[in-house]
Protein backbone atom coordinates (compact mmCIF):
# COMPACT_ATOMS: atom_id res chain seq x y z
CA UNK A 1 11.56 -223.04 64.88
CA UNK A 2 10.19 -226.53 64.03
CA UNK A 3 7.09 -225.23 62.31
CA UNK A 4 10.31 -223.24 60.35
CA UNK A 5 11.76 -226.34 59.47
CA UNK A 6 9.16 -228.31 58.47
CA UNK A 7 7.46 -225.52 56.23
CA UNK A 8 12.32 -225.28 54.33
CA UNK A 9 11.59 -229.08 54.35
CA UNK A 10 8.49 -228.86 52.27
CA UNK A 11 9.99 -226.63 50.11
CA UNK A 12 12.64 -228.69 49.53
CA UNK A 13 10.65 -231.17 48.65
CA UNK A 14 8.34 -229.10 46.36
CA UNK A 15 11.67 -228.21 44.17
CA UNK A 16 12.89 -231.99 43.50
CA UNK A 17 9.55 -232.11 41.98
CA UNK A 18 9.65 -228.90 39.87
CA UNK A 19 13.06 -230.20 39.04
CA UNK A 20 11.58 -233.39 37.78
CA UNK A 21 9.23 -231.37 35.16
CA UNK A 22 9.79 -231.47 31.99
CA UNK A 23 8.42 -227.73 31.41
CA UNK A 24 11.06 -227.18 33.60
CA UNK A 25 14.61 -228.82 32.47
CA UNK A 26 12.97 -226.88 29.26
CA UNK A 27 13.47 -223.90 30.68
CA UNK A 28 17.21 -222.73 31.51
CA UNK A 29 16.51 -219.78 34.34
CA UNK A 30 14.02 -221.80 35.95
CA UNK A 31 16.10 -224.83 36.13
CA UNK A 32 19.18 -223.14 37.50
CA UNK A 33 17.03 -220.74 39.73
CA UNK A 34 14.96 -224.09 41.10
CA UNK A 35 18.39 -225.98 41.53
CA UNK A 36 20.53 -223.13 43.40
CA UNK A 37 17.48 -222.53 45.82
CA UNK A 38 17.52 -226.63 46.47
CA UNK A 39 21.28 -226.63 46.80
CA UNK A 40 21.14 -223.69 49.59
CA UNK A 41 18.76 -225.53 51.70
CA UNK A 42 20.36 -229.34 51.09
CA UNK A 43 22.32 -228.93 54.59
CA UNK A 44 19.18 -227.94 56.20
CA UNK A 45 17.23 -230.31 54.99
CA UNK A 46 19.64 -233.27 55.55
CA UNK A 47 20.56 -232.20 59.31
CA UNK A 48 16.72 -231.68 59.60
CA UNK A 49 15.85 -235.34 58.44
CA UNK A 50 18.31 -236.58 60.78
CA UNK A 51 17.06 -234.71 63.74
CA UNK A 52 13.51 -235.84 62.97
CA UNK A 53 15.16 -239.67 62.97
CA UNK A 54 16.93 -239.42 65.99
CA UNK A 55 14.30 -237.46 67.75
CA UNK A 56 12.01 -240.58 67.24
CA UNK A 57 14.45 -243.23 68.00
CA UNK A 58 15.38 -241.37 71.40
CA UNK A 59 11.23 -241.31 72.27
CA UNK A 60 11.13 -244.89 71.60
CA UNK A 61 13.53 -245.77 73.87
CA UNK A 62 12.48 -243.52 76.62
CA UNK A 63 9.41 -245.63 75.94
CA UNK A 64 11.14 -248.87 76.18
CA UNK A 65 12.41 -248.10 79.99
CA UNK A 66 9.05 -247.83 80.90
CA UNK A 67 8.58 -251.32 80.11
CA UNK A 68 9.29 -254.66 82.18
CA UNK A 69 13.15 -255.60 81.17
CA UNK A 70 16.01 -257.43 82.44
CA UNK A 71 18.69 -255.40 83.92
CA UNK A 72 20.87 -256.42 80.56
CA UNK A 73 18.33 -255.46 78.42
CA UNK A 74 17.59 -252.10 80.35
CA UNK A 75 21.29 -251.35 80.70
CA UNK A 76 21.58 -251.23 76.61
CA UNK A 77 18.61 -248.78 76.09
CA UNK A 78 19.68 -246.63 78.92
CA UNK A 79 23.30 -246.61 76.55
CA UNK A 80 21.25 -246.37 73.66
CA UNK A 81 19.80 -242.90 75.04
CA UNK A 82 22.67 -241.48 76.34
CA UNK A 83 24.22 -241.16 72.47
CA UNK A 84 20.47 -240.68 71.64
CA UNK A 85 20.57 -237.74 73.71
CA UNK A 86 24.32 -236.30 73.21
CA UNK A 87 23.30 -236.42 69.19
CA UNK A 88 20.15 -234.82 69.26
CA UNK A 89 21.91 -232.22 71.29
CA UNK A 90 24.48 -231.89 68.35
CA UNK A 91 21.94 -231.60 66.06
CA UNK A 92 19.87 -228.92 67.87
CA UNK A 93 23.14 -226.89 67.84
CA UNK A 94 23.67 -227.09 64.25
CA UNK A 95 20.28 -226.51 63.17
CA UNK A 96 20.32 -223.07 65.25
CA UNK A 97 23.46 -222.24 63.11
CA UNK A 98 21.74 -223.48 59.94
CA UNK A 99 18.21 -221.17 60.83
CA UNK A 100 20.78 -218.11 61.16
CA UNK A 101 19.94 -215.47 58.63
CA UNK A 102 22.61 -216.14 55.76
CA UNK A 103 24.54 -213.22 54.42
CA UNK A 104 24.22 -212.55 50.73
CA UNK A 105 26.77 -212.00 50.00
CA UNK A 106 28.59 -215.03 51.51
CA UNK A 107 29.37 -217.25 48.13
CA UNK A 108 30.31 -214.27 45.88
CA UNK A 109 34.06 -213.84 45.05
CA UNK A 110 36.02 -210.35 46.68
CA UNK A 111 38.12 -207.93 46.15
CA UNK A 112 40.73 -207.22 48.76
CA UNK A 113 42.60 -203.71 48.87
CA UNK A 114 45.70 -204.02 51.10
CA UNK A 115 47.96 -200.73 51.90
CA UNK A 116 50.52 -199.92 53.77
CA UNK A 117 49.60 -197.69 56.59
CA UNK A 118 52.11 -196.52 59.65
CA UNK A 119 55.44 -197.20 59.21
CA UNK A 120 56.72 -196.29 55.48
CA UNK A 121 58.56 -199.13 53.25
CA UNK A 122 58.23 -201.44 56.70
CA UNK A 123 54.60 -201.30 56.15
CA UNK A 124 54.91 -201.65 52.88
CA UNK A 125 57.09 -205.18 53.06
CA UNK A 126 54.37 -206.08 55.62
CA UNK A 127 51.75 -204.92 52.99
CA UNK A 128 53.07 -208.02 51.21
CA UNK A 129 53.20 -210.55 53.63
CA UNK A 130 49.80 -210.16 54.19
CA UNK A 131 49.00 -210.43 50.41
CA UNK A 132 51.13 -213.71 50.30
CA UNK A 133 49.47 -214.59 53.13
CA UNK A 134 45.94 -214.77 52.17
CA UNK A 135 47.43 -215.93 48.15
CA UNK A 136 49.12 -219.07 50.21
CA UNK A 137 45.42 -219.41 51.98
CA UNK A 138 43.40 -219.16 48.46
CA UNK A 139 45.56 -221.58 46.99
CA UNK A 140 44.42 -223.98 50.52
CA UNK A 141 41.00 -223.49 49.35
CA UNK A 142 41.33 -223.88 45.66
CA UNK A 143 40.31 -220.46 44.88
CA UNK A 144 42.07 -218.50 41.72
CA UNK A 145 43.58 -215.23 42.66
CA UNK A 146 44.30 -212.25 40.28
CA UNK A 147 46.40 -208.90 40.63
CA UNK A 148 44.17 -205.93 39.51
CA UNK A 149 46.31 -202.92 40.33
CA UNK A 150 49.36 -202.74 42.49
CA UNK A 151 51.86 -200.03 43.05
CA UNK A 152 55.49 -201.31 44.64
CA UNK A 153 57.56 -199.70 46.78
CA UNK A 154 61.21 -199.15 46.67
CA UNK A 155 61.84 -202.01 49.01
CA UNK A 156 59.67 -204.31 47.01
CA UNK A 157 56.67 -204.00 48.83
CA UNK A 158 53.01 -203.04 47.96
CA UNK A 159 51.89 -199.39 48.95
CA UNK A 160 48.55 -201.04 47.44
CA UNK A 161 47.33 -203.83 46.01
CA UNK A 162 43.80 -204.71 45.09
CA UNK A 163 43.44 -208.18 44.23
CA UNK A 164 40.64 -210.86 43.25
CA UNK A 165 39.96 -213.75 45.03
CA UNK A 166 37.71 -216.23 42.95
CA UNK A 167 36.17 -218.97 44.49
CA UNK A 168 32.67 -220.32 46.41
CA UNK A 169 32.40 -218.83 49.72
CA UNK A 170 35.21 -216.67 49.27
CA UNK A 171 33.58 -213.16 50.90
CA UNK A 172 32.03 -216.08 54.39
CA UNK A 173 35.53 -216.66 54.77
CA UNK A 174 37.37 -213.67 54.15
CA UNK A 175 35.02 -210.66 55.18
CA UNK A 176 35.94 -210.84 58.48
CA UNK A 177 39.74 -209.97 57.54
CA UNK A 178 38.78 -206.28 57.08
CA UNK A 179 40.79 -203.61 59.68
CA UNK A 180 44.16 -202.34 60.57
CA UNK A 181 46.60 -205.38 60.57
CA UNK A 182 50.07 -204.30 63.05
CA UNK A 183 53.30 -206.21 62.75
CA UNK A 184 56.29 -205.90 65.82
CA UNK A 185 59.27 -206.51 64.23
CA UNK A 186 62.74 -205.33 63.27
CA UNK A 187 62.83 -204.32 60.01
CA UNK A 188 65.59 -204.95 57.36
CA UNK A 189 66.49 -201.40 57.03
CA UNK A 190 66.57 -201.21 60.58
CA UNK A 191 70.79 -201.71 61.89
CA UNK A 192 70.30 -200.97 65.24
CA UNK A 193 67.78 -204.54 65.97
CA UNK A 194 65.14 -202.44 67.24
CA UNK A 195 61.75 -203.45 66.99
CA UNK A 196 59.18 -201.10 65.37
CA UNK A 197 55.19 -201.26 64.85
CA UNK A 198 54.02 -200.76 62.07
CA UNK A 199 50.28 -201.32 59.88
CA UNK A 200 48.83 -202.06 56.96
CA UNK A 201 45.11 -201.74 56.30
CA UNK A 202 42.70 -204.64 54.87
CA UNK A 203 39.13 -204.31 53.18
CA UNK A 204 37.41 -207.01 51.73
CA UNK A 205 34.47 -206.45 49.48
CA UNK A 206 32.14 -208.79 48.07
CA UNK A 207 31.75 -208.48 44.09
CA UNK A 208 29.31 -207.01 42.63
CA UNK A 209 27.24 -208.31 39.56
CA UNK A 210 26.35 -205.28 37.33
CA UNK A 211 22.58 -206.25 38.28
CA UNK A 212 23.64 -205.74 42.05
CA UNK A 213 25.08 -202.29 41.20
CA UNK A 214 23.63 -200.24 38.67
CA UNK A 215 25.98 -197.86 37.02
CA UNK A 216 24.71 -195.50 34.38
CA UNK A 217 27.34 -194.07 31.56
CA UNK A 218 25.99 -190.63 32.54
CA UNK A 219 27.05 -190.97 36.16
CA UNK A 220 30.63 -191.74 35.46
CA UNK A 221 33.83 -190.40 33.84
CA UNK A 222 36.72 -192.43 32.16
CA UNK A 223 40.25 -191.59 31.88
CA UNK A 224 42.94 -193.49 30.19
CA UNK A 225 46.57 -192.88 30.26
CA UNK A 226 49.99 -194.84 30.09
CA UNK A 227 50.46 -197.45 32.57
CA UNK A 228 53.34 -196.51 34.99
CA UNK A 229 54.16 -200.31 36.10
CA UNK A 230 56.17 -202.84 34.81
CA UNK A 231 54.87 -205.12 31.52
CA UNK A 232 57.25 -204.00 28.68
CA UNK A 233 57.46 -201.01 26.77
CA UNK A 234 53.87 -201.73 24.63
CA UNK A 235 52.04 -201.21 28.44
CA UNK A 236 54.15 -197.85 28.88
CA UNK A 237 54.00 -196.46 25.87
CA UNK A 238 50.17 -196.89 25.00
CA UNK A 239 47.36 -195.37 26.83
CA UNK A 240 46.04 -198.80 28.68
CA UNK A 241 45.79 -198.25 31.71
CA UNK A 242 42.34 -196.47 32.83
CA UNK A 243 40.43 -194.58 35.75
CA UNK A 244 37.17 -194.57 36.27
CA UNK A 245 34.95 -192.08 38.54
CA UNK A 246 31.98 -192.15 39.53
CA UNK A 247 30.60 -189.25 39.93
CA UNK A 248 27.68 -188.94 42.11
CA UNK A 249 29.99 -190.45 45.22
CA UNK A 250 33.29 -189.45 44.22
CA UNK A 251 34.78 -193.02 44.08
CA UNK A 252 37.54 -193.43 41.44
CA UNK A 253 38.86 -197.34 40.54
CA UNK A 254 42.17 -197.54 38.44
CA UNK A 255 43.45 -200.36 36.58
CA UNK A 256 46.54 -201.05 34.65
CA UNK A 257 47.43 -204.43 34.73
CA UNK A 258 46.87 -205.60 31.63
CA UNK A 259 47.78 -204.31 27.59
CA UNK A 260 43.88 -204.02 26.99
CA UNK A 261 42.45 -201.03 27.74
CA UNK A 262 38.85 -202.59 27.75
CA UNK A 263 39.81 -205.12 29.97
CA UNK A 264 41.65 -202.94 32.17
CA UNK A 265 38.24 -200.69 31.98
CA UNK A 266 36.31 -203.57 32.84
CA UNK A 267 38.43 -204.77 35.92
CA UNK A 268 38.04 -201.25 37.03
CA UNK A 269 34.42 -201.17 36.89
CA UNK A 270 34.95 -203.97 38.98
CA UNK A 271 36.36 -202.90 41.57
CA UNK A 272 34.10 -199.53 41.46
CA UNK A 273 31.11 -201.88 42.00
CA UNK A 274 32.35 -202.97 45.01
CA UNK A 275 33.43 -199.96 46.19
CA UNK A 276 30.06 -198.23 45.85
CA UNK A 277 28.30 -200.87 47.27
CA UNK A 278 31.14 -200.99 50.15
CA UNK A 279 30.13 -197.21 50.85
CA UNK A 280 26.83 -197.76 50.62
CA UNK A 281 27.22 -200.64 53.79
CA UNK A 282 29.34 -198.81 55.78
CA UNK A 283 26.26 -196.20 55.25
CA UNK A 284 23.99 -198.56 56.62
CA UNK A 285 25.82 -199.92 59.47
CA UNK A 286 26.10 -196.00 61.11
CA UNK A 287 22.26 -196.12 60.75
CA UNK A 288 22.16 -199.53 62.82
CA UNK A 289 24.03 -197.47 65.21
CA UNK A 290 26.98 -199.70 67.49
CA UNK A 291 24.60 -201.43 69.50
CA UNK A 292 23.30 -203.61 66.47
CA UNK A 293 27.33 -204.25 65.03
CA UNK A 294 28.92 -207.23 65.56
CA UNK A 295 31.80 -207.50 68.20
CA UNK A 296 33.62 -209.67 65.22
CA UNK A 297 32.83 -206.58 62.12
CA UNK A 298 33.12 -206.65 58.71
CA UNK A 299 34.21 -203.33 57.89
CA UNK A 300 35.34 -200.43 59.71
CA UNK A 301 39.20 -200.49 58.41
CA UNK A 302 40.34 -198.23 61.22
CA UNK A 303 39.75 -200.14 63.55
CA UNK A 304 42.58 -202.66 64.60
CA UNK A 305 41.76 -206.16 64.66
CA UNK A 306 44.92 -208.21 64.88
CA UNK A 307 49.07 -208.42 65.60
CA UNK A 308 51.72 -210.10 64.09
CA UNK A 309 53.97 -210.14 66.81
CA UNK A 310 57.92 -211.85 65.21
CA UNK A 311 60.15 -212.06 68.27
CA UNK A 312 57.47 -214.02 69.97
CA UNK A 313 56.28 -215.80 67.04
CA UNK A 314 52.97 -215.03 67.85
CA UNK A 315 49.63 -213.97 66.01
CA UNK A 316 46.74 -212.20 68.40
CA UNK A 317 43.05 -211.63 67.06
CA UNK A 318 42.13 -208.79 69.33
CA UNK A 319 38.33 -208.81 68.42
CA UNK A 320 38.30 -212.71 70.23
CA UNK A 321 41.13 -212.97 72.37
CA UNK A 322 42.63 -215.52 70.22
CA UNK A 323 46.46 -215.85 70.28
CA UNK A 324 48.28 -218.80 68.48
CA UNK A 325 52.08 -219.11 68.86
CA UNK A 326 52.57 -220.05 64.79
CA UNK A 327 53.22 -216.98 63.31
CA UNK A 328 54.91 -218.71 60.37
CA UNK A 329 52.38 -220.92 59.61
CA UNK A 330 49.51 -218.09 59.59
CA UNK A 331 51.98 -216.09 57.06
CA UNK A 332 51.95 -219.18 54.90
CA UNK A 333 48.70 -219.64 54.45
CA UNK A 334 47.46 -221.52 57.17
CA UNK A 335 44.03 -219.54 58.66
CA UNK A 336 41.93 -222.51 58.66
CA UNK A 337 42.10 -221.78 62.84
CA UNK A 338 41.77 -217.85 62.96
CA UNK A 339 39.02 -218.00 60.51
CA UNK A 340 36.84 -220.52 62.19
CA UNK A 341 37.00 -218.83 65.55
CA UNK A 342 35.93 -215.94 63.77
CA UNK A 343 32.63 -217.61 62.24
CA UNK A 344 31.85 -218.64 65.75
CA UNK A 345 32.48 -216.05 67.29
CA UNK A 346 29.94 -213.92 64.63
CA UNK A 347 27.54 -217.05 65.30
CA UNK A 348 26.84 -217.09 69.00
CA UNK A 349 26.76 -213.35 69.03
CA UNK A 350 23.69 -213.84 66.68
CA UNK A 351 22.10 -216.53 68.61
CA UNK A 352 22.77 -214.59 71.40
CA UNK A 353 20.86 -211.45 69.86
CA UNK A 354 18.36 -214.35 68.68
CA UNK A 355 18.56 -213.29 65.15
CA UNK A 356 17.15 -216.61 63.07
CA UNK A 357 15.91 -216.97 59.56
CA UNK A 358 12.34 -216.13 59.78
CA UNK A 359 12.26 -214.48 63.22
């Protein structure tokens, strides 16, 4: 792993002086395509030179007890290596974190599809506090979210919505949120104060760049028609709103949001990206076969991954075992916790399958 290091911190190296080449600031791709590569291995890099420092000081002062001191002096090396020791330690940790291979996918923006699953207009309400949820959690983050189709219930919940979420590292934070989501609660149209179940499902997809996906005009169809939602009678009267299939997989993306049917068209396309390339992953990971999945996942949406539990105020992460008694904090935003635990979690189970860049 050192030899690793060494060869990312003579790279890094190598681009601060292509950077510094005038042929280069000349030319636009290279510069951004020499700068982004720098910028994804500055953390390495940095925690690297610091390991290589502190490495060195804690020899030297191994050294040093070897030598003829007074018990004052040898009392403040033998100090000296003890946070010597406990930081190198540190270090070591986060450089096997840092040498993990790196999704991707991990700084592009996604696009979330929440529905309401068991349970009718309950899951539908529900439906919505998750999307208000993870809006209240963007908003934490400075990320800019963005309706692309929604249908409401009669209740004033979502049956769907399919939203945006722009912002960097929006898929490394939000890809684990994909799977059934159950609330225990009593509903409002529930007189009796019973308390049902009920679940809505989550998928989070990384976007897709038209150079990620390919999509040819042969291979897909376009539909347009009047937009059923609310926006004033120019949206329901004119044919805005468009679908979009693609035909060689079957996959159809609607949107309706907007007055402009090429922008709605566009936002489709969108979300039909991800949506292929979603199908296409899913693909892969049955080829991988269970044994090679993560116990944290990233995308089978059946399967149920966490409860929202009201009476005892309580949210559970079933994947982790990780239960925090806040339920109205989590509602409003607050993940910071259940997120992190989740990175972790999908960390040590690759150190523990020693899976490192360059393996």
């Amino acid at each position: 792993m050192l030899d690793r290091l060494q060869a990312l911190a003579d790279r890094y190296e190598k681009l601060s002086e292509l950077l510094c080449d005038p042929d280069v600031a000349g030319d636009a791709k290279k510069l951004r395509e020499y700068s982004k590569e720098q910028s994804d291995l500055q953390e390495t890099y940095d925690t690297y030179m610091e390991y290589k420092s502190v490495y060195e000081q804690h020899e030297a002062a191994k050294s040093m007890l070897n030598e003829k001191l007074d018990d004052e002096m040898k009392e403040l090396v033998k100090l000296e290596l003890d946070e010597l020791s406990e930081r190198k330690e540190q270090l070591e940790e986060k450089i096997k974190v840092l040498m993990m291979p790196k999704d991707p996918n991990d700084d592009k923006n996604v696009i979330v599809e929440i529905r309401g699953a068991a349970g009718g207009d309950e899951a539908a309400l529900f439906a919505s506090d998750l999307y208000r949820m993870y809006s209240k959690f963007a908003d934490t983050q400075g990320w800019r979210t963005e309706v692309l189709e929604a249908s409401v219930s009669d209740l004033g919940g979502f049956k769907e919505i399919i939203f945006m979420v722009n912002g960097k590292g929006a898929y490394s934070k939000l890809k684990f949120e994909s799977g059934a989501h159950r609330v225990q609660r009593i509903p409002a149209t529930e007189s009796g104060g019973r308390i049902h179940t009920s679940t809505a499902t989550v998928g989070v997809m990384p976007e897709m760049e038209e150079f990620d996906i390919e999509i040819h005009d042969s291979d897909i169809r376009v539909d347009t028609f009047c937009s059923s939602g609310a926006g004033g009678q120019s949206v329901n009267t004119t044919k805005s709103a468009v679908r979009v299939t693609h035909v060689p997989t079957g996959i159809v993306a609607t949107c309706q949001d907007g007055k402009s049917q090429n922008s709605n068209k566009e936002k489709a396309l969108q979300v039909l990206r991800a949506r292929i390339f979603d199908k296409m992953q899913q693909e892969e990971m049955e080829k991988y076969g269970a044994e090679r999945k993560s116990k944290v996942g990233t995308g089978d949406r059946s399967e149920r991954i966490r409860t929202y539990n009201f009476p005892q105020s309580r949210v559970t992460d079933h994947r982790i075992g990780l239960t925090l008694h806040r339920l109205d904090s989590v509602l409003n935003g607050d993940m910071e916790e259940i997120i992190s635990a989740l990175t972790i979690a999908a960390q040590t189970d690759q150190m523990e399958k020693g899976e490192y860049a360059g393996a």
